[in-house]
Protein backbone atom coordinates (compact mmCIF):
# COMPACT_ATOMS: atom_id res chain seq x y z
CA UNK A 1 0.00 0.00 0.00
CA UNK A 2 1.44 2.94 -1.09
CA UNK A 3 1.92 6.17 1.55
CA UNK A 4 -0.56 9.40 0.65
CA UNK A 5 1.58 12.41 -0.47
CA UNK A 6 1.77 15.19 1.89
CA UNK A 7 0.03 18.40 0.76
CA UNK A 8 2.62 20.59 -0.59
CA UNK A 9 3.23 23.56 1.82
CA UNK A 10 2.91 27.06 0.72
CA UNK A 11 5.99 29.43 0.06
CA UNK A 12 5.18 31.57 3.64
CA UNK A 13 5.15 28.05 5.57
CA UNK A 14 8.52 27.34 3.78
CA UNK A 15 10.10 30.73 4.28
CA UNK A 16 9.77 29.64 8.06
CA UNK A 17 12.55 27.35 7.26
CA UNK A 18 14.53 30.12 5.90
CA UNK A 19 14.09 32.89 8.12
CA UNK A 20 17.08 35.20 7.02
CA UNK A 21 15.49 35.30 3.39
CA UNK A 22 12.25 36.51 5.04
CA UNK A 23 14.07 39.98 5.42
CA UNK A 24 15.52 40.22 1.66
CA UNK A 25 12.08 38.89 0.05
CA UNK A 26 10.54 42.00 1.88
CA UNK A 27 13.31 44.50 0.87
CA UNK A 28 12.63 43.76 -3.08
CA UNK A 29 9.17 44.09 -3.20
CA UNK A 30 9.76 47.43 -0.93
CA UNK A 31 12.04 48.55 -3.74
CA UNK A 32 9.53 47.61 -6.45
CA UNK A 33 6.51 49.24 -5.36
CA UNK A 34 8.78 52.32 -4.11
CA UNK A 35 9.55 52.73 -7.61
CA UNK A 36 6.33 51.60 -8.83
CA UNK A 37 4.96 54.75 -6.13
CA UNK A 38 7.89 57.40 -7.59
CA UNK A 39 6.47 56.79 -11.64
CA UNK A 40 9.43 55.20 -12.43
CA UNK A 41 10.09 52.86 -15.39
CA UNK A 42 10.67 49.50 -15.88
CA UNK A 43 14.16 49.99 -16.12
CA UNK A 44 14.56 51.98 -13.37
CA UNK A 45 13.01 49.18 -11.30
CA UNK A 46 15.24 46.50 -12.69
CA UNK A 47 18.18 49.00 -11.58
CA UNK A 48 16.89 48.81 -8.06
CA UNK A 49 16.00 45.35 -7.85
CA UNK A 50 18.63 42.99 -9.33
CA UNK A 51 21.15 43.47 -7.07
CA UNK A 52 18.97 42.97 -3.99
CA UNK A 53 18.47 39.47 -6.25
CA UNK A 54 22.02 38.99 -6.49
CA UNK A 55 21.98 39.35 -3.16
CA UNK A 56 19.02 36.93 -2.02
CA UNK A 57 20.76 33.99 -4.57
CA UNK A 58 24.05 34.20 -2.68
CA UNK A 59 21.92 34.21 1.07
CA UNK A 60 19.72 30.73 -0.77
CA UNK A 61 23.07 29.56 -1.70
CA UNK A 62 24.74 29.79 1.58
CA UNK A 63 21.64 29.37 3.82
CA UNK A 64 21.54 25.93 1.92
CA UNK A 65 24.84 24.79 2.07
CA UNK A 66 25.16 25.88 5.97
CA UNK A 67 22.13 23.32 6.38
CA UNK A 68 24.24 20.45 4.41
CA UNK A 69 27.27 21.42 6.66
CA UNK A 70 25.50 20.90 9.55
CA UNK A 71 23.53 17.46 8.40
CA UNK A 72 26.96 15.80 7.79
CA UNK A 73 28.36 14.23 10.68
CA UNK A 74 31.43 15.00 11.75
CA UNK A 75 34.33 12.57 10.72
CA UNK A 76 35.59 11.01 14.55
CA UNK A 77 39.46 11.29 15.27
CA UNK A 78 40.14 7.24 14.46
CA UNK A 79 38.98 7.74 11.05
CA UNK A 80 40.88 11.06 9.84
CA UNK A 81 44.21 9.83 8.27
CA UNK A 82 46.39 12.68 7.38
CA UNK A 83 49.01 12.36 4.47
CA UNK A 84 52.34 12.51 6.29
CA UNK A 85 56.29 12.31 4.47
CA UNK A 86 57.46 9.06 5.94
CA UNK A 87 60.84 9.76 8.60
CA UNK A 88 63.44 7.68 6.80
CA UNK A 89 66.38 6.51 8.70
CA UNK A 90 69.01 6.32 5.98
């Protein structure tokens, strides 16, 4: 028998996994209606708003790979074998 799929949650139930994206989500749509508000054009928008993008894909980047860092388990000492020059006595 196979197991119902869960209900796929919605993007502000995600975000709670992510809270430090929270922030820069709500900084680019301030920018876009600000200039939006001010009459300005397209292009002036795109000015304002792709680097706060830039921004928010290096925070998804990171935020993710902090969360990988800290799923892998630590190596223990007994397993770590560092490359070492062997001592030679002649």
């Amino acid at each position: 028998m196979e197991k119902p799929k869960e209900a796929k949650r919605g993007l502000e139930e995600r975000l709670k996994d992510y809270p430090e994206l929270t922030g820069r989500i709500e900084e680019i749509v301030d920018e876009l209606e600000q200039s939006v508000a001010q009459g300005g054009s397209l292009d002036d928008a795109e000015e304002r708003v792709v680097p706060l993008v830039r921004k928010l894909g290096a925070e998804v980047l990171t935020a993710r790979a902090r969360r990988i860092a800290s799923e892998v388990p630590a190596p223990s000492g007994a397993q770590v074998h560092r490359h070492a020059k062997k001592k030679s006595a002649g």
